[in-house]
N, C-alpha and C. Protein backbone atom coordinates (compact mmCIF):
# COMPACT_ATOMS: atom_id res chain seq x y z
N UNK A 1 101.94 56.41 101.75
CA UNK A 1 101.87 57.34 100.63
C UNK A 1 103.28 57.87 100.36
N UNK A 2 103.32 57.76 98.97
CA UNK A 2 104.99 58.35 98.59
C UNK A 2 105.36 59.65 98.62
N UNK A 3 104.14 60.35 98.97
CA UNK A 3 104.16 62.12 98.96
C UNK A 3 104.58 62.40 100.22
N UNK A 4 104.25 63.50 100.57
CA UNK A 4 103.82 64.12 101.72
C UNK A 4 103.38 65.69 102.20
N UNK A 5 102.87 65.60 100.68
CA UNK A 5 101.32 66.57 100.47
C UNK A 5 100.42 66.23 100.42
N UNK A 6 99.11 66.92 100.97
CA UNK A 6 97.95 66.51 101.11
C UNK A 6 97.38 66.05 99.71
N UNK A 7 96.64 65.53 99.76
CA UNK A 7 95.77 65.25 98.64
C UNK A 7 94.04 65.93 98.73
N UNK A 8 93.82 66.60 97.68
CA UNK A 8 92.94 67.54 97.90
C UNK A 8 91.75 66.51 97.16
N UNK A 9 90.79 66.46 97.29
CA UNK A 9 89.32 66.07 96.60
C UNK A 9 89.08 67.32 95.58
N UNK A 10 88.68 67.07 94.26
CA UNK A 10 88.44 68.28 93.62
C UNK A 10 87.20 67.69 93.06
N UNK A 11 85.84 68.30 93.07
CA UNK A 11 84.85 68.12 92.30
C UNK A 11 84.40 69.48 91.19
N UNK A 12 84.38 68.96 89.91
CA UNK A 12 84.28 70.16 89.00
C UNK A 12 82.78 71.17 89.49
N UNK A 13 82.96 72.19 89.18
CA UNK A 13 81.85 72.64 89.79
C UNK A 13 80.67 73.02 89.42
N UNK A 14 81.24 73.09 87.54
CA UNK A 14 79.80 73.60 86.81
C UNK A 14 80.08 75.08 86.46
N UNK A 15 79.73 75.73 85.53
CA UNK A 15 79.34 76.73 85.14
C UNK A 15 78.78 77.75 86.08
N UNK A 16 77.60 77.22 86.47
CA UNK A 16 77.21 78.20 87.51
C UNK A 16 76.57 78.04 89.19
N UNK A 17 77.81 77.26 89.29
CA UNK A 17 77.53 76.92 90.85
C UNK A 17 78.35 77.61 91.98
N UNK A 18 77.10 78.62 92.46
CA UNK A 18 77.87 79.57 93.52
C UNK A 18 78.47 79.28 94.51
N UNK A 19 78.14 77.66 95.03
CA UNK A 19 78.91 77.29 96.30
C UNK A 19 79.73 77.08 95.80
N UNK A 20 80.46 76.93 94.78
CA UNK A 20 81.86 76.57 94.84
C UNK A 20 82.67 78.01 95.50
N UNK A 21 82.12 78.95 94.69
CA UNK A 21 83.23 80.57 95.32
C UNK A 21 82.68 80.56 96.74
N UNK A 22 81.83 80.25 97.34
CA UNK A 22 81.20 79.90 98.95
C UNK A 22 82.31 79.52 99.29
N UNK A 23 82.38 78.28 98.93
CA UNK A 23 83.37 76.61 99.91
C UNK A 23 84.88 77.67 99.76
N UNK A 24 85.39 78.14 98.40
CA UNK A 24 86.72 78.63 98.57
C UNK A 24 86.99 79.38 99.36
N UNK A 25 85.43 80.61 99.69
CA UNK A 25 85.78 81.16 100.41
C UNK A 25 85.93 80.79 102.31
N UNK A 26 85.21 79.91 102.23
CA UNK A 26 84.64 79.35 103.45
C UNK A 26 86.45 78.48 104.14
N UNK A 27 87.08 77.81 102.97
CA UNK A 27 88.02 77.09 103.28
C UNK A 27 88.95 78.42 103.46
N UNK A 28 89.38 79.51 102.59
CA UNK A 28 90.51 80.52 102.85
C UNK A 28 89.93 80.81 104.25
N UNK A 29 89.14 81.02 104.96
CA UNK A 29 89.28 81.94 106.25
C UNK A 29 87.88 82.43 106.46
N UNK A 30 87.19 82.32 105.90
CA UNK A 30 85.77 83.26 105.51
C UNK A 30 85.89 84.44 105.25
N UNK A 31 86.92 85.14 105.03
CA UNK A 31 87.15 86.76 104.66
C UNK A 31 85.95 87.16 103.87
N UNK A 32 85.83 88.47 104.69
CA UNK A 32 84.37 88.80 103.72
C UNK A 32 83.02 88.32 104.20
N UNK A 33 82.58 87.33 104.56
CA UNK A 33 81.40 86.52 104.59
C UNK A 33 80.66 86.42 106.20
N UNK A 34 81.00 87.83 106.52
CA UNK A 34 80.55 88.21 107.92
C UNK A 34 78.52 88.71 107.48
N UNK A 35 78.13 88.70 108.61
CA UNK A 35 76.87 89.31 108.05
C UNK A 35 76.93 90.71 107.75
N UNK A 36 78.14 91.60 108.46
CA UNK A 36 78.64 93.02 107.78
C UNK A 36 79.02 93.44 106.90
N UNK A 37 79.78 92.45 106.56
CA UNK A 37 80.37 92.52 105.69
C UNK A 37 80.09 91.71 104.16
N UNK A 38 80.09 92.41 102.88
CA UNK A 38 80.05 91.17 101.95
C UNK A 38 81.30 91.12 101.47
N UNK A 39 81.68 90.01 100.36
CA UNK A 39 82.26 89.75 99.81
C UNK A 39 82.86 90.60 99.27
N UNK A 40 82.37 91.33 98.31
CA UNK A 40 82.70 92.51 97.09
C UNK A 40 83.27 93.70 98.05
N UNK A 41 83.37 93.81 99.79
CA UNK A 41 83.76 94.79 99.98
C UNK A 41 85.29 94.92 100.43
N UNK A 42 85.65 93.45 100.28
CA UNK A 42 86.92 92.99 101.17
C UNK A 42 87.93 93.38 99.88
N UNK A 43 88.62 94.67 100.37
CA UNK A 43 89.62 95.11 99.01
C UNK A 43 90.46 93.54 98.67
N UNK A 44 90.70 93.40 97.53
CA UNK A 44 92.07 92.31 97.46
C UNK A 44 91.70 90.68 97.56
N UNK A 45 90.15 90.97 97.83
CA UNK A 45 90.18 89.24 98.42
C UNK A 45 89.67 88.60 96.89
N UNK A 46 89.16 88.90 95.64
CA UNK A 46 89.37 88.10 94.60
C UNK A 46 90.88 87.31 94.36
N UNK A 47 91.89 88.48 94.35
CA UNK A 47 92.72 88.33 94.07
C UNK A 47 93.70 86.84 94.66
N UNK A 48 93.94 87.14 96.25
CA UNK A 48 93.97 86.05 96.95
C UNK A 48 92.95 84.81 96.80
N UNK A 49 91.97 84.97 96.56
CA UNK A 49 90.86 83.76 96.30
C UNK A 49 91.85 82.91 95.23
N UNK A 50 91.96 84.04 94.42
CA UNK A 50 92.63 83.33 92.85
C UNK A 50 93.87 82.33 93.16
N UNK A 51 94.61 83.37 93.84
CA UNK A 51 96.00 82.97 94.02
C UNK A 51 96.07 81.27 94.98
N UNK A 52 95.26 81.65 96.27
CA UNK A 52 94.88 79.99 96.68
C UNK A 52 94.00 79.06 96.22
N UNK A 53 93.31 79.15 95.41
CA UNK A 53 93.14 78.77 94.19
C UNK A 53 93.92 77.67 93.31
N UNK A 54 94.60 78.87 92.64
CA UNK A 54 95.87 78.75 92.39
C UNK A 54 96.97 77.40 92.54
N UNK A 55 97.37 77.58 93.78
CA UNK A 55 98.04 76.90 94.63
C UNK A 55 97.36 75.46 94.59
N UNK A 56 95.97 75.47 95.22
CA UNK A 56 95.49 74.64 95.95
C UNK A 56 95.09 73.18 94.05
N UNK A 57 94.91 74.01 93.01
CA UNK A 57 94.93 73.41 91.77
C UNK A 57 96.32 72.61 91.75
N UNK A 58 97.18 73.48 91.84
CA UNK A 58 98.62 72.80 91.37
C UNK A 58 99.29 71.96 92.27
N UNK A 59 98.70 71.77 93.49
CA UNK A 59 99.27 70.34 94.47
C UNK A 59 98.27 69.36 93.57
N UNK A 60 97.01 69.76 93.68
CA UNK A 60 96.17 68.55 93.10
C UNK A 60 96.64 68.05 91.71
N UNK A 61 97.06 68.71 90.91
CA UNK A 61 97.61 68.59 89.79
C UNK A 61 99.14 67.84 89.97
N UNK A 62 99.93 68.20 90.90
CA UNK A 62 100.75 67.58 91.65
C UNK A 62 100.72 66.25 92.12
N UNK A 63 99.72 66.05 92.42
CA UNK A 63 99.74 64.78 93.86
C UNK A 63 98.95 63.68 92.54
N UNK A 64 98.23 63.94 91.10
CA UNK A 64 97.50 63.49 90.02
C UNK A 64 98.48 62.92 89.61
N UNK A 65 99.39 63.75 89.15
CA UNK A 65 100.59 63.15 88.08
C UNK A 65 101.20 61.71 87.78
N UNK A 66 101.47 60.99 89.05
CA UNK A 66 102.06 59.75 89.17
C UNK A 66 100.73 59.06 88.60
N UNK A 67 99.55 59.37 89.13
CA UNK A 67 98.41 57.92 89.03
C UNK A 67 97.84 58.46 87.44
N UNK A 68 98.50 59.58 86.80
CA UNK A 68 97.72 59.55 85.30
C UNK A 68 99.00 59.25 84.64
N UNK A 69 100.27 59.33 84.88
CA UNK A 69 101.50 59.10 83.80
C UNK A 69 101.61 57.54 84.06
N UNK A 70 100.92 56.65 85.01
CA UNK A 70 101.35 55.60 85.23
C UNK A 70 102.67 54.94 86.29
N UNK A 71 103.28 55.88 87.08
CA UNK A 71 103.84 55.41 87.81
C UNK A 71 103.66 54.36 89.30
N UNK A 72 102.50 54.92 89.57
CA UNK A 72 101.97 54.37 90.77
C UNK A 72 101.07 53.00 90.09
N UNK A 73 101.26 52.55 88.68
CA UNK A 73 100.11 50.93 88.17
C UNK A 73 99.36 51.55 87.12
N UNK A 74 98.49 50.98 87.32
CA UNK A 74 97.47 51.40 86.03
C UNK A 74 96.66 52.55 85.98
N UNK A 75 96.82 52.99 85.11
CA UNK A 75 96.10 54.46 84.91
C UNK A 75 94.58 54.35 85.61
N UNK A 76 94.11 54.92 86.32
CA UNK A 76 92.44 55.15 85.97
C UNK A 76 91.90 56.29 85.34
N UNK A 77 90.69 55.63 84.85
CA UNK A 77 89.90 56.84 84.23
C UNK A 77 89.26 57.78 85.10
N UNK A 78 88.95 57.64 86.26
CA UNK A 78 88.62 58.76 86.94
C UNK A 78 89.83 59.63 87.63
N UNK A 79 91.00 59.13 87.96
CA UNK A 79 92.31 59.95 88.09
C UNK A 79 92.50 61.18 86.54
N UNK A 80 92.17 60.61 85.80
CA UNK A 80 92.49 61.06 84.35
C UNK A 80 91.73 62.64 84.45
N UNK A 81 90.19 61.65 84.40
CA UNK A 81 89.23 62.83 84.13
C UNK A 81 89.23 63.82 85.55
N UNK A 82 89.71 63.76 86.61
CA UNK A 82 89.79 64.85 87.64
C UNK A 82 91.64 65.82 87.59
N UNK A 83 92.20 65.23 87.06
CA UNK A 83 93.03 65.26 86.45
C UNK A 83 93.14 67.10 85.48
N UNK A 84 92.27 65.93 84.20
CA UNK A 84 92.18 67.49 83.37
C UNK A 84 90.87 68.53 83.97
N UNK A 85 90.31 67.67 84.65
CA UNK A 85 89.79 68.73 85.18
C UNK A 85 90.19 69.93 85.94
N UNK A 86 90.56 69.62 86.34
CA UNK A 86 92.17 70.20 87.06
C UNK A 86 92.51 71.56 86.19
N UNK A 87 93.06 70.77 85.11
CA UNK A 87 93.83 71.53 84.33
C UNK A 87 93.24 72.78 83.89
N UNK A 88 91.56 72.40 83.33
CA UNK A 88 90.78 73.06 82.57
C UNK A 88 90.31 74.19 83.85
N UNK A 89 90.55 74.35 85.20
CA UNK A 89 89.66 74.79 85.96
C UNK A 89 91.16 75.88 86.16
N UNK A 90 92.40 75.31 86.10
CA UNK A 90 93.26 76.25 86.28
C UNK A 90 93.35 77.12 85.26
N UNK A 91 93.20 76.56 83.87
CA UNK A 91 92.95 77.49 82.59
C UNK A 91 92.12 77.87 82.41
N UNK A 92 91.00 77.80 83.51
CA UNK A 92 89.98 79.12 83.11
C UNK A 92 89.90 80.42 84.25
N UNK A 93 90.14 79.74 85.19
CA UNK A 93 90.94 80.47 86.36
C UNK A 93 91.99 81.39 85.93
N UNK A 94 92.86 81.46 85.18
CA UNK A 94 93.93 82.90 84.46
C UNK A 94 93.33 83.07 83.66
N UNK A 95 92.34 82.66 82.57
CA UNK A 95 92.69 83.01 81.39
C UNK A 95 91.93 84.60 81.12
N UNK A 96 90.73 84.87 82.80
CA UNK A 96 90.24 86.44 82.62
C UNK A 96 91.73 87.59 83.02
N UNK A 97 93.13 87.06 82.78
CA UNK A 97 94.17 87.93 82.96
C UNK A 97 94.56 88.15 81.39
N UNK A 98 94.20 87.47 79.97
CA UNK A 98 94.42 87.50 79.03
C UNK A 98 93.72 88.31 78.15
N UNK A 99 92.42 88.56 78.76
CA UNK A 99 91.39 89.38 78.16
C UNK A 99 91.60 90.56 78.15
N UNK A 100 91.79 91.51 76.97
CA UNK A 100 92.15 92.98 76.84
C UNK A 100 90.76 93.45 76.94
N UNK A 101 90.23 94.29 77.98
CA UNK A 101 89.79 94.93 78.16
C UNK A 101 88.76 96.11 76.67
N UNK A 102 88.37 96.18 76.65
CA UNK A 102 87.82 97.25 75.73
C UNK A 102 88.37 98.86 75.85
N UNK A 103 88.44 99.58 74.96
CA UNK A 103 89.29 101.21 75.30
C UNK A 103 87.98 101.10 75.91
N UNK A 104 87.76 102.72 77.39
CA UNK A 104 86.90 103.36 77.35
C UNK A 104 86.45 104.38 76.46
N UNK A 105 85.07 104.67 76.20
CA UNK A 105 84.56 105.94 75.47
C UNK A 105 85.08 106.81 75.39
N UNK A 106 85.41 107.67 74.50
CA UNK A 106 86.22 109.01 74.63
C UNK A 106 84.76 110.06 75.50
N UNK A 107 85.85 111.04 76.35
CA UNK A 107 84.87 111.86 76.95
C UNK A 107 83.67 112.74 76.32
N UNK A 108 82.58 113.00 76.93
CA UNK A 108 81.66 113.68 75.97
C UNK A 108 82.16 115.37 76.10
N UNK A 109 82.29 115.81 74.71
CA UNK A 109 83.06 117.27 74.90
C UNK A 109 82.14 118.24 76.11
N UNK A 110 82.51 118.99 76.74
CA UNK A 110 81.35 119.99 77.19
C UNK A 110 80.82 121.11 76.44
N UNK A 111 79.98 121.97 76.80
CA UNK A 111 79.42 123.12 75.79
C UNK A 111 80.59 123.91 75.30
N UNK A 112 81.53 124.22 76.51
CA UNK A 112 82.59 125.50 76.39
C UNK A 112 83.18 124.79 75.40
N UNK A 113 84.02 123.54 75.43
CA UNK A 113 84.97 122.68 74.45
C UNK A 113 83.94 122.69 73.66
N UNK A 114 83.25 122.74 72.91
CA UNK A 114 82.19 122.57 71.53
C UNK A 114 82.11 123.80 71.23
N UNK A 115 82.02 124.97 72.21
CA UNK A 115 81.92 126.46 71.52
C UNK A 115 83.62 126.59 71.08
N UNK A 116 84.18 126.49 71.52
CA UNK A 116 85.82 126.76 71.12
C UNK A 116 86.27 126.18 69.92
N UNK A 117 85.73 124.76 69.99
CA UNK A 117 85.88 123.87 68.84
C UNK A 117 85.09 124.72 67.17
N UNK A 118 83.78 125.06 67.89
CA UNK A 118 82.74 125.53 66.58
C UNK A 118 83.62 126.89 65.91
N UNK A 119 84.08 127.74 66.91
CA UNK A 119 84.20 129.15 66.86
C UNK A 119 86.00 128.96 66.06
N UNK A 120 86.94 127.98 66.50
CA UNK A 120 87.76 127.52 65.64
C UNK A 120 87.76 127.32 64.37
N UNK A 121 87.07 126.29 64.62
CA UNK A 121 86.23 125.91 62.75
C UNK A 121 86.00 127.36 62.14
N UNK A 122 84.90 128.09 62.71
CA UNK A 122 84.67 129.32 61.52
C UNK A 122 85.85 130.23 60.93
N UNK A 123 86.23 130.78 62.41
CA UNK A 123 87.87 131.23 61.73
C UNK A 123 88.81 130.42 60.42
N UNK A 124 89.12 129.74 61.09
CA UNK A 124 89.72 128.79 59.69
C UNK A 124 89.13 129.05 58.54
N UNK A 125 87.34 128.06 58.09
CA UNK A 125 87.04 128.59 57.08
C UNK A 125 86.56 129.90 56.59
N UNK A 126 86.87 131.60 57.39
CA UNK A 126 86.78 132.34 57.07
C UNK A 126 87.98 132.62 56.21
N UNK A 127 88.95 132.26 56.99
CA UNK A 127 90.15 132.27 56.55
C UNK A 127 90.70 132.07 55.27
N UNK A 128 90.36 130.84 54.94
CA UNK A 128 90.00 130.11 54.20
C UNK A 128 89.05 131.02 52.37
N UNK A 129 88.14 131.45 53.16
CA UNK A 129 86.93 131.83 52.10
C UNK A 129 87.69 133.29 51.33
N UNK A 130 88.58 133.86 52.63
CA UNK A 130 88.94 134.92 52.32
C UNK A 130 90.27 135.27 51.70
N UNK A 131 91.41 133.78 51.55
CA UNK A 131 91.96 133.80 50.79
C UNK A 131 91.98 133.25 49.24
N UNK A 132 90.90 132.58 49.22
CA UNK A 132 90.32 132.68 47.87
C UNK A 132 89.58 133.57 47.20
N UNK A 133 89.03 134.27 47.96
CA UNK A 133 88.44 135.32 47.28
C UNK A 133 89.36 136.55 46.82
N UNK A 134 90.75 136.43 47.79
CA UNK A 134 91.58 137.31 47.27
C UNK A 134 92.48 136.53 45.82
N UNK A 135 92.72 135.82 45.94
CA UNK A 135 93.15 135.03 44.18
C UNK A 135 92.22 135.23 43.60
N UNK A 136 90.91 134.96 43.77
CA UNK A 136 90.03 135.19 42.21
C UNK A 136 90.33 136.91 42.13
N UNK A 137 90.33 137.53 42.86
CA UNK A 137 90.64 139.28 42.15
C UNK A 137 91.74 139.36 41.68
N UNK A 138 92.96 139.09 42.44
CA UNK A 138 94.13 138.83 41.46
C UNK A 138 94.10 138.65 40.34
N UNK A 139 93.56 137.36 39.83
CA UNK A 139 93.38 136.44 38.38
C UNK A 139 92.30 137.70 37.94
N UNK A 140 91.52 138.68 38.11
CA UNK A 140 91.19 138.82 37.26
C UNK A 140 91.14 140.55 37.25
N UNK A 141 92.36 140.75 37.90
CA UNK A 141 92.80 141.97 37.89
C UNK A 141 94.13 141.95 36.55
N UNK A 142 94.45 140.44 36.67
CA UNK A 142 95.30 140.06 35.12
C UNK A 142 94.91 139.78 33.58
């Protein structure tokens, strides 16, 4: 072999096949996957999942290159298609870092902030009521 990186087996995994986040996790170390422990409690370990992941895409994508550009003979079609598979699994793998988030809800006011707010408001348009009512006497004190 002209490398001397491993060559990884990659089988696509499907939409919704949980052993695959199993096997990744099972191959990183098992972090998480104690009977104490679950998954979701191990701070940081998506992150790392991603990142070897990551990695473990771009040797395969690596070690692909020669047998889909043609260096190593004739192309095959199954080099090809594991290939972009590859590709497509690394671009869906970042692409939840591209997604803007939604704003959160603005807070719900409390009673006190709604009485301050209401009791604001009236002032104003008293204010308001009562400097017009002083122009109409003006105007018709003229």
């Amino acid at each position: 072999m002209a490398h001397n990186q491993e060559i990884i087996p990659f089988t696509d995994p499907g939409p919704d096949d949980d052993s695959w986040s199993q096997r990744v996790r099972d191959s990183f170390g098992g972090a998480g996957t104690g009977p104490d422990q679950q998954p979701e409690q191990v701070p940081g370990e998506d992150e790392q999942v991603r990142f070897w992941t990551t990695d473990r895409l771009r040797n395969l994508i690596r070690n692909l290159q020669p047998y889909v550009d043609g260096t190593f003979g004739t192309v095959s079609t199954k080099h090809v298609q594991v290939y972009l598979s590859a590709i497509r699994e690394l671009n869906k793998l970042w692409s939840a870092y591209f997604v803007i988030p939604p704003p959160p809800p603005p807070p719900e006011p409390s009673i006190e902030e709604e009485e301050v707010r209401e009791a604001e408001l009236a002032r104003i348009t008293r204010a308001r009521v009562l400097d017009q009512l002083e122009e109409l006497r003006s105007r018709s004190r003229s």
